[in-house]
N, C-alpha and C. Protein backbone atom coordinates (compact mmCIF):
# COMPACT_ATOMS: atom_id res chain seq x y z
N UNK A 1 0.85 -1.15 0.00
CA UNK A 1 0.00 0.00 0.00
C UNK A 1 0.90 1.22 0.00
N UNK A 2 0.78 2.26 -0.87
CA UNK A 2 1.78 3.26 -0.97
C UNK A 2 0.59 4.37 -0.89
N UNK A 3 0.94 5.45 0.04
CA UNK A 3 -0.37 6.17 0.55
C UNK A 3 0.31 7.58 -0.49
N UNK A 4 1.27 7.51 -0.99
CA UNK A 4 1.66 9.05 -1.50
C UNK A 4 3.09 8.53 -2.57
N UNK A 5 1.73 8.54 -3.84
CA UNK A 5 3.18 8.10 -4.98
C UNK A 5 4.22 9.02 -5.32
N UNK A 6 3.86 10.64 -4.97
CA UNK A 6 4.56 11.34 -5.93
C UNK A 6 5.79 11.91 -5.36
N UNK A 7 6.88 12.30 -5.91
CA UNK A 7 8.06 12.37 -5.48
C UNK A 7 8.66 13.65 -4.35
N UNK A 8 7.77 14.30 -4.31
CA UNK A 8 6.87 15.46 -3.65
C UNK A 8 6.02 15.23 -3.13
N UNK A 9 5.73 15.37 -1.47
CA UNK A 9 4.39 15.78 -1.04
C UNK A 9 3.74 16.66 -0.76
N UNK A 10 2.63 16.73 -1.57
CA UNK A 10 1.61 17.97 -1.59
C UNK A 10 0.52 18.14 -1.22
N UNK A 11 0.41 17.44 0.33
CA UNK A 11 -0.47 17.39 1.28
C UNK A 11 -0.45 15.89 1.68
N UNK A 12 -1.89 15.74 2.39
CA UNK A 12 -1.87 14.65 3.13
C UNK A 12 -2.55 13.48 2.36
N UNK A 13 -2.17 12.16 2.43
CA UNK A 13 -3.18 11.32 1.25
C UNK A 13 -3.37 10.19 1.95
N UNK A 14 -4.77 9.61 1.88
CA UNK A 14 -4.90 8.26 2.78
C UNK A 14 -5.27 7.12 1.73
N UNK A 15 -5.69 5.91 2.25
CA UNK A 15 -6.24 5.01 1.72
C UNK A 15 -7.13 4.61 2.95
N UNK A 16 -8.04 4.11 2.29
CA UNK A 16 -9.40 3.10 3.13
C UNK A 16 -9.42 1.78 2.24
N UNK A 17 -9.64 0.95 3.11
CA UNK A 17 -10.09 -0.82 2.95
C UNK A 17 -11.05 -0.34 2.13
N UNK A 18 -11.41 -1.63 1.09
CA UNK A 18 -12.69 -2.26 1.00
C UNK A 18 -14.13 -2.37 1.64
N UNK A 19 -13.29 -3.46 2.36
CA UNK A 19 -14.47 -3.36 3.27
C UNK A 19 -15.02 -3.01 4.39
N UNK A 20 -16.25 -2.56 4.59
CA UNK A 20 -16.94 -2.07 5.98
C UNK A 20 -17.14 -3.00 6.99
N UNK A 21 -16.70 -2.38 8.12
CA UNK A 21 -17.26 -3.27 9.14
C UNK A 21 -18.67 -3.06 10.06
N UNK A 22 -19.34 -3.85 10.40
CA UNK A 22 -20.37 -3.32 11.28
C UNK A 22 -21.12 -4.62 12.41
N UNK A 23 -20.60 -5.49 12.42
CA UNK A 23 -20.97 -6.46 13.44
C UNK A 23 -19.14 -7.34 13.42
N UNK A 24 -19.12 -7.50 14.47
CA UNK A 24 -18.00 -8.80 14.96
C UNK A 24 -16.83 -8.36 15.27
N UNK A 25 -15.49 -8.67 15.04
CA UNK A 25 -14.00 -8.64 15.81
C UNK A 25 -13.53 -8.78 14.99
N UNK A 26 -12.58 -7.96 14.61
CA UNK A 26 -11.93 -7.87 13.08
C UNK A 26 -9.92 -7.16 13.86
N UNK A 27 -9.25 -8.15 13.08
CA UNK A 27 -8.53 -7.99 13.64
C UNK A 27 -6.92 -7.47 12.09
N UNK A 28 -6.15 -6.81 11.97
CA UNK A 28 -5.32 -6.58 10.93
C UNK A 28 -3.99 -5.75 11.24
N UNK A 29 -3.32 -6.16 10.63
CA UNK A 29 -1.53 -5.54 10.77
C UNK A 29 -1.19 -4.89 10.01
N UNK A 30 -0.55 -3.71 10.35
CA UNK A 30 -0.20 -2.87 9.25
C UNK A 30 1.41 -2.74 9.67
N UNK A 31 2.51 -2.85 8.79
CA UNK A 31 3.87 -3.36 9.12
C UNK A 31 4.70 -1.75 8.36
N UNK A 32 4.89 -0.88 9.19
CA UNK A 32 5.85 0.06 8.73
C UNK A 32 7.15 -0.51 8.00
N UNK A 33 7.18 -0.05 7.17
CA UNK A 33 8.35 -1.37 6.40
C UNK A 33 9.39 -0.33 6.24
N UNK A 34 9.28 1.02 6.85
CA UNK A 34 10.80 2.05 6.56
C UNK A 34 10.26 2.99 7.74
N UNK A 35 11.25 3.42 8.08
CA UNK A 35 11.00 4.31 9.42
C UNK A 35 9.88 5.62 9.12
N UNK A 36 9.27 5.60 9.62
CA UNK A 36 8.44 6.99 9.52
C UNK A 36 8.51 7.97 9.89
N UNK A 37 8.17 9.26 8.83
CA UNK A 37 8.47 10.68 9.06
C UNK A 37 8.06 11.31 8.37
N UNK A 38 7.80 12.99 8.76
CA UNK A 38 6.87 13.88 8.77
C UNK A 38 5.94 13.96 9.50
N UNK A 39 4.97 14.69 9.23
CA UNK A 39 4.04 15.66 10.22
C UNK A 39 3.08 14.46 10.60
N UNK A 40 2.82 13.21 9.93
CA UNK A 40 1.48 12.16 9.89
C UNK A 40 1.96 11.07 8.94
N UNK A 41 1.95 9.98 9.93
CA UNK A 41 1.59 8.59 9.40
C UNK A 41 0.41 7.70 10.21
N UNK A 42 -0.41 7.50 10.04
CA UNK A 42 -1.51 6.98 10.73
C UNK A 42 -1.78 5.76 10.02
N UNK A 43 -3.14 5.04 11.32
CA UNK A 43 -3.43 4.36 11.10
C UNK A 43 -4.55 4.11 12.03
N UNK A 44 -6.00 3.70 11.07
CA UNK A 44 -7.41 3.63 12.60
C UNK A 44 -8.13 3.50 11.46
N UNK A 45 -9.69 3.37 12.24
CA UNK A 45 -10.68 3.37 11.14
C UNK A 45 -11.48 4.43 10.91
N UNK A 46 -12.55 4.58 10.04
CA UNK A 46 -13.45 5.60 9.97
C UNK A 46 -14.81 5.11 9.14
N UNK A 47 -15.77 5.90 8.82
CA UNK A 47 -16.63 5.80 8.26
C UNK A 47 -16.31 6.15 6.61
N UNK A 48 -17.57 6.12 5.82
CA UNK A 48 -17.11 6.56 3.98
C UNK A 48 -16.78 7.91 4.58
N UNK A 49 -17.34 8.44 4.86
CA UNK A 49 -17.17 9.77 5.37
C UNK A 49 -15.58 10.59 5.32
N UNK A 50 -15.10 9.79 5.87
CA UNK A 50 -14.47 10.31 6.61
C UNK A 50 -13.16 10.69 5.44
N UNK A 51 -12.49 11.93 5.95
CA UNK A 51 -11.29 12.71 4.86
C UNK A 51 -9.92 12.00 4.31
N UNK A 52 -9.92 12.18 2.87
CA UNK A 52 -8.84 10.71 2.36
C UNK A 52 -8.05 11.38 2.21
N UNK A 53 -8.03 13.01 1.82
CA UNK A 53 -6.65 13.78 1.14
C UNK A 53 -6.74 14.93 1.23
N UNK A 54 -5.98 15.78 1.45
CA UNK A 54 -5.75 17.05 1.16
C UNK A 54 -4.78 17.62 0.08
N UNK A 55 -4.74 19.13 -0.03
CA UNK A 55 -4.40 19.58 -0.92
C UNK A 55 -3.93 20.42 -0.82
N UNK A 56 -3.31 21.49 -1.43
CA UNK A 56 -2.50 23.06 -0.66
C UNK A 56 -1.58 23.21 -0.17
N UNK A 57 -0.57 21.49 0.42
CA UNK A 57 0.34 21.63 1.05
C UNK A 57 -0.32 21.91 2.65
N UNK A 58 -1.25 20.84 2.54
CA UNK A 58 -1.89 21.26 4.33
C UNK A 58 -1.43 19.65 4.49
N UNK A 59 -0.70 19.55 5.42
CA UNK A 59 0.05 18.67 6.13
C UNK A 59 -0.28 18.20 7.51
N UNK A 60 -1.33 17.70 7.81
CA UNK A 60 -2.11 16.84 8.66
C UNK A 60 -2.03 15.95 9.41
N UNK A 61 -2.44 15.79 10.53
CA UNK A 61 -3.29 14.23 10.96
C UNK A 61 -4.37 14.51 10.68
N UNK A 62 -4.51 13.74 9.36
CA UNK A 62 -5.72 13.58 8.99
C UNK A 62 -6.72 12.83 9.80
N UNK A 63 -6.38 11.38 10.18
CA UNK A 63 -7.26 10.50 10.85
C UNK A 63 -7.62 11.19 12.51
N UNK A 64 -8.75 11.13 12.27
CA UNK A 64 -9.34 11.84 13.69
C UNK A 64 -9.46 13.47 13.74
N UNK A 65 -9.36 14.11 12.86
CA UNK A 65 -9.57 15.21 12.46
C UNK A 65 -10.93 15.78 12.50
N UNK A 66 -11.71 15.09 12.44
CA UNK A 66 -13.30 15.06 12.42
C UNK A 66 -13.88 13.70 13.32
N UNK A 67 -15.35 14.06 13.38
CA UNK A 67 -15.95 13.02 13.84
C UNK A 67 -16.25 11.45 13.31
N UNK A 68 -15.76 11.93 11.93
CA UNK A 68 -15.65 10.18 11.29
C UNK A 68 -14.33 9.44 11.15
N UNK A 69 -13.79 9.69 11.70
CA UNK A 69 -12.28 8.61 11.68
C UNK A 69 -11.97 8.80 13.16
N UNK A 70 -10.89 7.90 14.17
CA UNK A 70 -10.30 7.56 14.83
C UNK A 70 -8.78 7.19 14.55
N UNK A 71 -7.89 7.46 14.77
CA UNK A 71 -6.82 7.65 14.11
C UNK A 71 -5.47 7.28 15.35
N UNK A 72 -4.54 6.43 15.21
CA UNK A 72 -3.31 6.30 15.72
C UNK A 72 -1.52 7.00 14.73
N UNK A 73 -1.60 8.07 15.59
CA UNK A 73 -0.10 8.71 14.66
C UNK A 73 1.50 8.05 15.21
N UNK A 74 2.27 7.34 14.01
CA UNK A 74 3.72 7.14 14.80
C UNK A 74 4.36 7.76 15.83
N UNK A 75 3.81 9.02 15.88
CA UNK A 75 4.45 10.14 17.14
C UNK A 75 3.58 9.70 18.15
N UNK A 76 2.81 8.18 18.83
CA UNK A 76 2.19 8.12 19.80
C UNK A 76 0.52 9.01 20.23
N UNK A 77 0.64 9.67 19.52
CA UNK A 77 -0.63 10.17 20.04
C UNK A 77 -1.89 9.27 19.21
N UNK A 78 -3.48 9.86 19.56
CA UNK A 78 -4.55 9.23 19.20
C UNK A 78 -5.16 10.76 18.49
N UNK A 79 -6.15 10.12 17.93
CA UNK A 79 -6.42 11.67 17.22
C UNK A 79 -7.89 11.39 16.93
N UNK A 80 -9.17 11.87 17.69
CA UNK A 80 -10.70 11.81 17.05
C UNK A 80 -11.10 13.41 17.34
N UNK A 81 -12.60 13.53 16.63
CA UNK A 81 -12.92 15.02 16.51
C UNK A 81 -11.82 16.26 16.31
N UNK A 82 -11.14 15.99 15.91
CA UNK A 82 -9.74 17.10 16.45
C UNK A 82 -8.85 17.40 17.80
N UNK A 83 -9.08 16.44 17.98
CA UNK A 83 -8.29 16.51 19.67
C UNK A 83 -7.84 15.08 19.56
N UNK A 84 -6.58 15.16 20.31
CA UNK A 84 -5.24 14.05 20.84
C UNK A 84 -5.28 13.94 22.10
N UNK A 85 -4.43 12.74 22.14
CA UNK A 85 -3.92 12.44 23.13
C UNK A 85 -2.92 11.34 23.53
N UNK A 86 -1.77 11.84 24.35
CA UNK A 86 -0.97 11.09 24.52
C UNK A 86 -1.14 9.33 24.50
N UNK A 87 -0.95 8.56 24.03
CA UNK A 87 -1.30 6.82 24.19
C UNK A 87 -0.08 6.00 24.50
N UNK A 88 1.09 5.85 23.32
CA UNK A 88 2.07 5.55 23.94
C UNK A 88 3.38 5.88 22.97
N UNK A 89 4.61 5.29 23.26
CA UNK A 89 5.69 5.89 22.77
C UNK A 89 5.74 5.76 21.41
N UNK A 90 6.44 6.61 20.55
CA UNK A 90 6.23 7.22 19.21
C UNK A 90 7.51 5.48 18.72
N UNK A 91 6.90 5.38 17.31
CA UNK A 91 7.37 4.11 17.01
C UNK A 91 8.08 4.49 15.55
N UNK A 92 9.62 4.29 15.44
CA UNK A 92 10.24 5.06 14.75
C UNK A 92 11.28 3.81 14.13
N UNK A 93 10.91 2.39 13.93
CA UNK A 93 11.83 1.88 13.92
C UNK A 93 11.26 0.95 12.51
N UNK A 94 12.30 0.47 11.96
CA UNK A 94 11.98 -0.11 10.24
C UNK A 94 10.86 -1.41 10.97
N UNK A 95 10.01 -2.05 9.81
CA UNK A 95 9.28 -2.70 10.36
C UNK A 95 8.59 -2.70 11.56
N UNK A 96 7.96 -1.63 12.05
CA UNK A 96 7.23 -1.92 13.34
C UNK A 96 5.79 -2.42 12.98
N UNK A 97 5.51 -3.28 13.74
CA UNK A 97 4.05 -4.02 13.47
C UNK A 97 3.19 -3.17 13.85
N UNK A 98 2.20 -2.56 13.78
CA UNK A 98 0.99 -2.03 14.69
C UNK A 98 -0.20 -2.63 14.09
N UNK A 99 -1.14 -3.88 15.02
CA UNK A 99 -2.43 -4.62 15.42
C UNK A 99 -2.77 -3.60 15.30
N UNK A 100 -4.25 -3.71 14.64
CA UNK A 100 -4.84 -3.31 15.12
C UNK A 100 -6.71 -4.20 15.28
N UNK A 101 -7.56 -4.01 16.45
CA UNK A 101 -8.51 -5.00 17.19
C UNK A 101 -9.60 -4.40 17.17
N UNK A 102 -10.37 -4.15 16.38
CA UNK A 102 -11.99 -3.48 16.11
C UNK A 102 -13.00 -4.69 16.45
N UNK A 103 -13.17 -4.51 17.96
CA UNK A 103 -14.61 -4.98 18.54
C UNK A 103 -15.67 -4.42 18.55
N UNK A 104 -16.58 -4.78 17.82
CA UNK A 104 -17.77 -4.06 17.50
C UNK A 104 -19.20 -4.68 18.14
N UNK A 105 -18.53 -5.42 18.96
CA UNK A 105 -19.57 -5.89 19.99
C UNK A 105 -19.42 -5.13 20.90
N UNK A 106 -18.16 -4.74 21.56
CA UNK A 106 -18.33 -3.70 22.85
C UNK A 106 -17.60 -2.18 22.30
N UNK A 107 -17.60 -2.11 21.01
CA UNK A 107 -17.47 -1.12 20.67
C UNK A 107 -15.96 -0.53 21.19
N UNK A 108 -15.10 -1.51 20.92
CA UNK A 108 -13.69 -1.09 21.41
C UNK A 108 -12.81 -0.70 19.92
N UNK A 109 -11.51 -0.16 20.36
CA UNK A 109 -10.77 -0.39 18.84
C UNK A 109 -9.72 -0.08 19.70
N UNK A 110 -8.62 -0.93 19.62
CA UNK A 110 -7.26 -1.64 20.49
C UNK A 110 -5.99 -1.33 19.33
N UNK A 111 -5.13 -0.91 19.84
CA UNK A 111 -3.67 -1.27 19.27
C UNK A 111 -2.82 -1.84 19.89
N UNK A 112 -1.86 -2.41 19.05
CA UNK A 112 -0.71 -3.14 19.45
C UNK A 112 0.56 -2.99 18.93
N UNK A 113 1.55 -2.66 19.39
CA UNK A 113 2.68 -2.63 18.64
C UNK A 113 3.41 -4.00 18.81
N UNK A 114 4.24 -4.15 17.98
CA UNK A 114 5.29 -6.00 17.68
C UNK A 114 4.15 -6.38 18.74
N UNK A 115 3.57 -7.28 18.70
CA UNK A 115 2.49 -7.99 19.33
C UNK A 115 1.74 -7.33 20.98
N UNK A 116 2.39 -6.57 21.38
CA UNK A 116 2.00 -6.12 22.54
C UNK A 116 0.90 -5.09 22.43
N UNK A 117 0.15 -5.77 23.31
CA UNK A 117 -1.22 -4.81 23.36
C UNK A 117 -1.02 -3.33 24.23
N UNK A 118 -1.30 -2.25 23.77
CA UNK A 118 -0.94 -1.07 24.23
C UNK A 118 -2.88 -0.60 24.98
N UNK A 119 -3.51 -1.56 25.02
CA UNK A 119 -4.55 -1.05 25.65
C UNK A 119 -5.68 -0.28 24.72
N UNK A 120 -6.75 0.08 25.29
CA UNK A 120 -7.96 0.58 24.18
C UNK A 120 -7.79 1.48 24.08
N UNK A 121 -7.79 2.01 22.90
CA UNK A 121 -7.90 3.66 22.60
C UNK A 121 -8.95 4.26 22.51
N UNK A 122 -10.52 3.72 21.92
CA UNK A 122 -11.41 3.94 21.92
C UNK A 122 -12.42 3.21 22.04
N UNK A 123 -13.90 4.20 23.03
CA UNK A 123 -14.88 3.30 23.07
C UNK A 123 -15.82 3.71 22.64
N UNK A 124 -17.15 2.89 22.54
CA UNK A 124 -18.56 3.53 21.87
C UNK A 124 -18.37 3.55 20.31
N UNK A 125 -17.31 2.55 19.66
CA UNK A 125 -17.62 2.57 18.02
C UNK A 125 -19.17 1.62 17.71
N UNK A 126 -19.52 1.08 18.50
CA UNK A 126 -20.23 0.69 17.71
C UNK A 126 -21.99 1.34 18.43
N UNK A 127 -21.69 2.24 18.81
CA UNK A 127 -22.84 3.09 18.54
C UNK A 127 -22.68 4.41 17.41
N UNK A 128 -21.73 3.96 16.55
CA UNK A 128 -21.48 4.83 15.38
C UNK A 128 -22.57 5.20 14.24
N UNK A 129 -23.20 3.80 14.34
CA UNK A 129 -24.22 3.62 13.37
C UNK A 129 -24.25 3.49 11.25
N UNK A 130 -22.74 3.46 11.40
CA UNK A 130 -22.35 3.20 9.96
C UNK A 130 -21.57 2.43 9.90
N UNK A 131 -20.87 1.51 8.92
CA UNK A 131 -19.56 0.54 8.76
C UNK A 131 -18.67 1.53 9.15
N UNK A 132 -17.58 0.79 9.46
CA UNK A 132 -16.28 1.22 9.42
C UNK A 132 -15.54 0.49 9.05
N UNK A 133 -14.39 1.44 8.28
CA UNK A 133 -13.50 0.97 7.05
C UNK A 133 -12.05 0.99 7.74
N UNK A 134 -10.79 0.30 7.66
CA UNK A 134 -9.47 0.21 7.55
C UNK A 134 -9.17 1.47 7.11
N UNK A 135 -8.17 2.25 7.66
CA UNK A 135 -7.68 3.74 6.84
C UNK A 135 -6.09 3.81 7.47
N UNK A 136 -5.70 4.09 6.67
CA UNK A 136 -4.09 4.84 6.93
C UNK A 136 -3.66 6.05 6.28
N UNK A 137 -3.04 6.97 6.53
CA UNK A 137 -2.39 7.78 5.77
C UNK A 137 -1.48 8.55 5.94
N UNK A 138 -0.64 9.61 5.36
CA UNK A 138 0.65 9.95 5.65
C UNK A 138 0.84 11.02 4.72
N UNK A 139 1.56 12.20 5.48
CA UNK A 139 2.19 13.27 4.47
C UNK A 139 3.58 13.12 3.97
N UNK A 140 3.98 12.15 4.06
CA UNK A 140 5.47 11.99 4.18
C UNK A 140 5.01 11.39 1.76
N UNK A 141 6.17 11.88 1.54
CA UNK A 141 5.91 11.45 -0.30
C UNK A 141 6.56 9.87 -0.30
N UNK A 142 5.83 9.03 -0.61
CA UNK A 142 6.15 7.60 -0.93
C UNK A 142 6.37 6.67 0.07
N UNK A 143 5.41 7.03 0.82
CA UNK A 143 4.78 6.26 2.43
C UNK A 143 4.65 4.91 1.74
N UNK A 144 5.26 3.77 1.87
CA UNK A 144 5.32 2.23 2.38
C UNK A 144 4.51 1.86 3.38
N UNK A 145 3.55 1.32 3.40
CA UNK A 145 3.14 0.31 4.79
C UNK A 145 2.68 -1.07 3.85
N UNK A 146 2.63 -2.28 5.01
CA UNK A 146 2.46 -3.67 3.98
C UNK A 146 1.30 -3.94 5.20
N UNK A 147 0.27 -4.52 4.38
CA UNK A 147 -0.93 -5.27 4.80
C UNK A 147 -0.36 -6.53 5.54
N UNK A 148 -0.54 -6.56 6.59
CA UNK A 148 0.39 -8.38 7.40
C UNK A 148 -0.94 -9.07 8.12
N UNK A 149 -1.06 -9.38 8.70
CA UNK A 149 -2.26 -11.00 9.77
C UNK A 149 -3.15 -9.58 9.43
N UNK A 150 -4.32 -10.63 9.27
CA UNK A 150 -6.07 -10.32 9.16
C UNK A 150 -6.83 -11.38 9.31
N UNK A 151 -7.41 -10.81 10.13
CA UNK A 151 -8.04 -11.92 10.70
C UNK A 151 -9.50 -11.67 11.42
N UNK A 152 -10.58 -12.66 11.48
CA UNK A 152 -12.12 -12.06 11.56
C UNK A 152 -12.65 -13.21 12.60
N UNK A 153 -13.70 -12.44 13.51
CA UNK A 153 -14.42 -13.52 13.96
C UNK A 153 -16.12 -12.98 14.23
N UNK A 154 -16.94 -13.83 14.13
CA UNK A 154 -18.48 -13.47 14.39
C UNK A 154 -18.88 -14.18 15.67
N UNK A 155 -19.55 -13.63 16.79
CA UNK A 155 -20.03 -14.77 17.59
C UNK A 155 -21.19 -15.68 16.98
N UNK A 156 -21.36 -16.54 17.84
CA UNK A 156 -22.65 -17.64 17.70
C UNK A 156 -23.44 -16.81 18.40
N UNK A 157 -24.63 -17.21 18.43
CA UNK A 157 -25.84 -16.82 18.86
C UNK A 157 -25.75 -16.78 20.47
N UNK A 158 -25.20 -18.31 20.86
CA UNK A 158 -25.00 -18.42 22.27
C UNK A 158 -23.85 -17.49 23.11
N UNK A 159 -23.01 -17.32 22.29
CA UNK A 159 -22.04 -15.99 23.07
C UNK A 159 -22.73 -14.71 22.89
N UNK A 160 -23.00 -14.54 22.03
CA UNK A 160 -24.41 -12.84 22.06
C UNK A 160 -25.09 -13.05 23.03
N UNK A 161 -25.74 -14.01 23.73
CA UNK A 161 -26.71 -14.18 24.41
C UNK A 161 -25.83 -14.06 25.87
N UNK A 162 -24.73 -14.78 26.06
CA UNK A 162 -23.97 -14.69 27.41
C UNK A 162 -23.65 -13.28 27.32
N UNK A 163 -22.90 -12.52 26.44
CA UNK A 163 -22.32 -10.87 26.20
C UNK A 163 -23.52 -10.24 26.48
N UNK A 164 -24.85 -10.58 26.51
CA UNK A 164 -25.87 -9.72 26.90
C UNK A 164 -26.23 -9.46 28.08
N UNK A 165 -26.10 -10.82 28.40
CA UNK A 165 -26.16 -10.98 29.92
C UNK A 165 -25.82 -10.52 31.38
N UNK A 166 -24.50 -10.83 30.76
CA UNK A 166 -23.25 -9.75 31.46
C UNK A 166 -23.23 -8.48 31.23
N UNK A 167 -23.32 -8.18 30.41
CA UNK A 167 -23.50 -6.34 30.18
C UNK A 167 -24.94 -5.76 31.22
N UNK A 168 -26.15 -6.92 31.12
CA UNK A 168 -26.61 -6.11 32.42
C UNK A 168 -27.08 -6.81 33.72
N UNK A 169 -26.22 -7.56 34.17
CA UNK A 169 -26.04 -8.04 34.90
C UNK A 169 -25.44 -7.29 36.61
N UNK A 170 -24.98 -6.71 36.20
CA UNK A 170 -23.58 -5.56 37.22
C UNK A 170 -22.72 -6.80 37.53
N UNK A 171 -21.62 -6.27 38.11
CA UNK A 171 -20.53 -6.84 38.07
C UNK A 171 -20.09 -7.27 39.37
N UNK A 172 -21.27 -8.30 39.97
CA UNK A 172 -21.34 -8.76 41.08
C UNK A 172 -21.86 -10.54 40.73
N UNK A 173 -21.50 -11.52 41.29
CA UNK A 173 -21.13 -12.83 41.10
C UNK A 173 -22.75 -13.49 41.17
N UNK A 174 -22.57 -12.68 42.63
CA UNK A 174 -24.15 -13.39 42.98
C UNK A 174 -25.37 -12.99 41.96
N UNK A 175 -24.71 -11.96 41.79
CA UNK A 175 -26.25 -11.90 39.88
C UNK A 175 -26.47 -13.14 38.98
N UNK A 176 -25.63 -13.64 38.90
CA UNK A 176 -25.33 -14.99 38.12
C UNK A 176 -25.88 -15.76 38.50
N UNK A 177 -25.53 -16.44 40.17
CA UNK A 177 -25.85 -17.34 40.85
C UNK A 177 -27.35 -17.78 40.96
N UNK A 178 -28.21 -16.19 41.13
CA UNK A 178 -29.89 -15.79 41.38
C UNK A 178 -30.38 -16.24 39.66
N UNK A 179 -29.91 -16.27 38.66
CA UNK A 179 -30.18 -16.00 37.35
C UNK A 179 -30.90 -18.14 37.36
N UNK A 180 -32.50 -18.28 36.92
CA UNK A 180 -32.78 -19.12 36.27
C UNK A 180 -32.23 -20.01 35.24
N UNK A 181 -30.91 -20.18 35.30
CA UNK A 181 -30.32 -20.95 34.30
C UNK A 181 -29.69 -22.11 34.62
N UNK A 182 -29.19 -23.35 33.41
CA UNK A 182 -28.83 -24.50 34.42
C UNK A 182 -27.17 -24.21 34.90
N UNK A 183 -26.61 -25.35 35.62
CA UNK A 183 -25.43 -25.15 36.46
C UNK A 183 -24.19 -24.19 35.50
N UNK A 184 -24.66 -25.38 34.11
CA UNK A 184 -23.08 -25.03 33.11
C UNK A 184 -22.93 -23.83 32.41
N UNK A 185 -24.53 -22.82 32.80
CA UNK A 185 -24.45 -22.14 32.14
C UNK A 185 -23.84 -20.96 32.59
N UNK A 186 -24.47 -20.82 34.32
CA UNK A 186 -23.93 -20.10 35.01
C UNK A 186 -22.26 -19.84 34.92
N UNK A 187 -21.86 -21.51 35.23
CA UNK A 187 -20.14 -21.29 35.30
C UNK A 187 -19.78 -20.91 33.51
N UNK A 188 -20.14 -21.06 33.13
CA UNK A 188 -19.86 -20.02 31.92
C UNK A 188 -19.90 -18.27 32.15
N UNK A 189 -20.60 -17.84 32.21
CA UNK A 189 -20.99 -16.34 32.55
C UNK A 189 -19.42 -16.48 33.51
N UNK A 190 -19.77 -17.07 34.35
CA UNK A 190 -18.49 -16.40 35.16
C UNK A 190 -17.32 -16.40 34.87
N UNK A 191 -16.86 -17.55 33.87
CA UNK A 191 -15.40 -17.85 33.58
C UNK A 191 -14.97 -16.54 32.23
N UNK A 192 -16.34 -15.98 31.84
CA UNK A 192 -16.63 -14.94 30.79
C UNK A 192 -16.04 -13.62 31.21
N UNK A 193 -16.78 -13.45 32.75
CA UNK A 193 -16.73 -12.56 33.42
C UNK A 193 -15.12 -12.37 33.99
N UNK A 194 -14.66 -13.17 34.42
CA UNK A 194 -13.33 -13.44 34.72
C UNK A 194 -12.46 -12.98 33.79
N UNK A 195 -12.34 -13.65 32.67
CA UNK A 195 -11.67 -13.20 31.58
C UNK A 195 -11.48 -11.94 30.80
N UNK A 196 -13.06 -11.97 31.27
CA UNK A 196 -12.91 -10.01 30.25
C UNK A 196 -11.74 -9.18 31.91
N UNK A 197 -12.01 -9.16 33.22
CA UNK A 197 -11.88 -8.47 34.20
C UNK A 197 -9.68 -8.93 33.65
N UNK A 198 -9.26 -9.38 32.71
CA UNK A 198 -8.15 -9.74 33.27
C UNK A 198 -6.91 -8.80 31.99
């Protein structure tokens, strides 16, 4: 994926995926394959909406600039509506991996750098109410990044039904215990409950 062919950059230029997301856990790597530099190299999702390029020599973080994208910049910060914020250390090195984990069941979207999870950056995507698309982009002229692991999952019916549960349940044991259900189902919920708490 080359976000800025020309030998000159003359503003900011992104790309978006294919495809939209809007139900399940979608998971994809984007592999800096040369050190990054200039004002913006990103990487997050957004809606169609959301801004692919500029022009004028306006030199951007684009992603998160507005209310339709969510955006991670190599300089560590996060970027939605126009406002940042510190997340974690700026990643400046050839090949760095950055995961990234769009749960659209609890409306999370996670990064990771070389496999390590750096924690959620954002919540409430999936009261967005539109797909969301894969986006990267960069002012830097002849931005490299390589597409690496992608990977998807949908629940069954029966994990929607436990994820429901628990969400209004509160986050007390004995809710479970009081709950009409048989033995195995209960110790499910909890080993659920456990896991997300860890």
């Amino acid at each position: 994926m080359v976000c800025d062919a020309e030998e000159d950059s003359m503003g900011t230029a992104g790309v978006r995926g294919t495809q939209g997301f809007h139900e399940g856990e979608f998971y994809w790597e984007i592999i800096f394959t040369e050190p990054a530099f200039g004002t913006a190299v990103m990487v997050g999702v957004g809606t169609r909406k959301a801004l692919l390029h500029t022009t004028n020599y306006q030199y951007i973080n684009m992603l998160g600039m507005d209310d339709q994208s969510w955006g991670l910049s190599y300089k560590g910060t996060l970027w939605h509506n126009g406002t940042s914020q510190q997340y974690c250390q700026p990643f400046y090195e050839n090949n760095t991996r950055i995961g990234i984990l769009l749960n659209l069941y609890v409306g999370t979207l996670t990064f990771f750098k070389d496999g390590v999870n750096l924690g959620v950056a954002f919540k409430d995507l999936h009261h967005v109410g539109e797909d969301l698309y894969p986006l990267a982009c960069s002012t830097a002229a002849e931005t490299e990044l390589e597409l690496g692991v992608r990977s998807s999952r949908k629940l069954r019916l029966q994990d929607k039904c436990y994820s429901t549960i628990l969400r209004h349940i509160g986050h007390n044991d004995n809710n479970i215990d009081i709950l009409p259900l048989p033995h195995t189902m209960k110790h499910v919920l909890k080993v659920d409950r456990h896991n997300a708490r860890l």
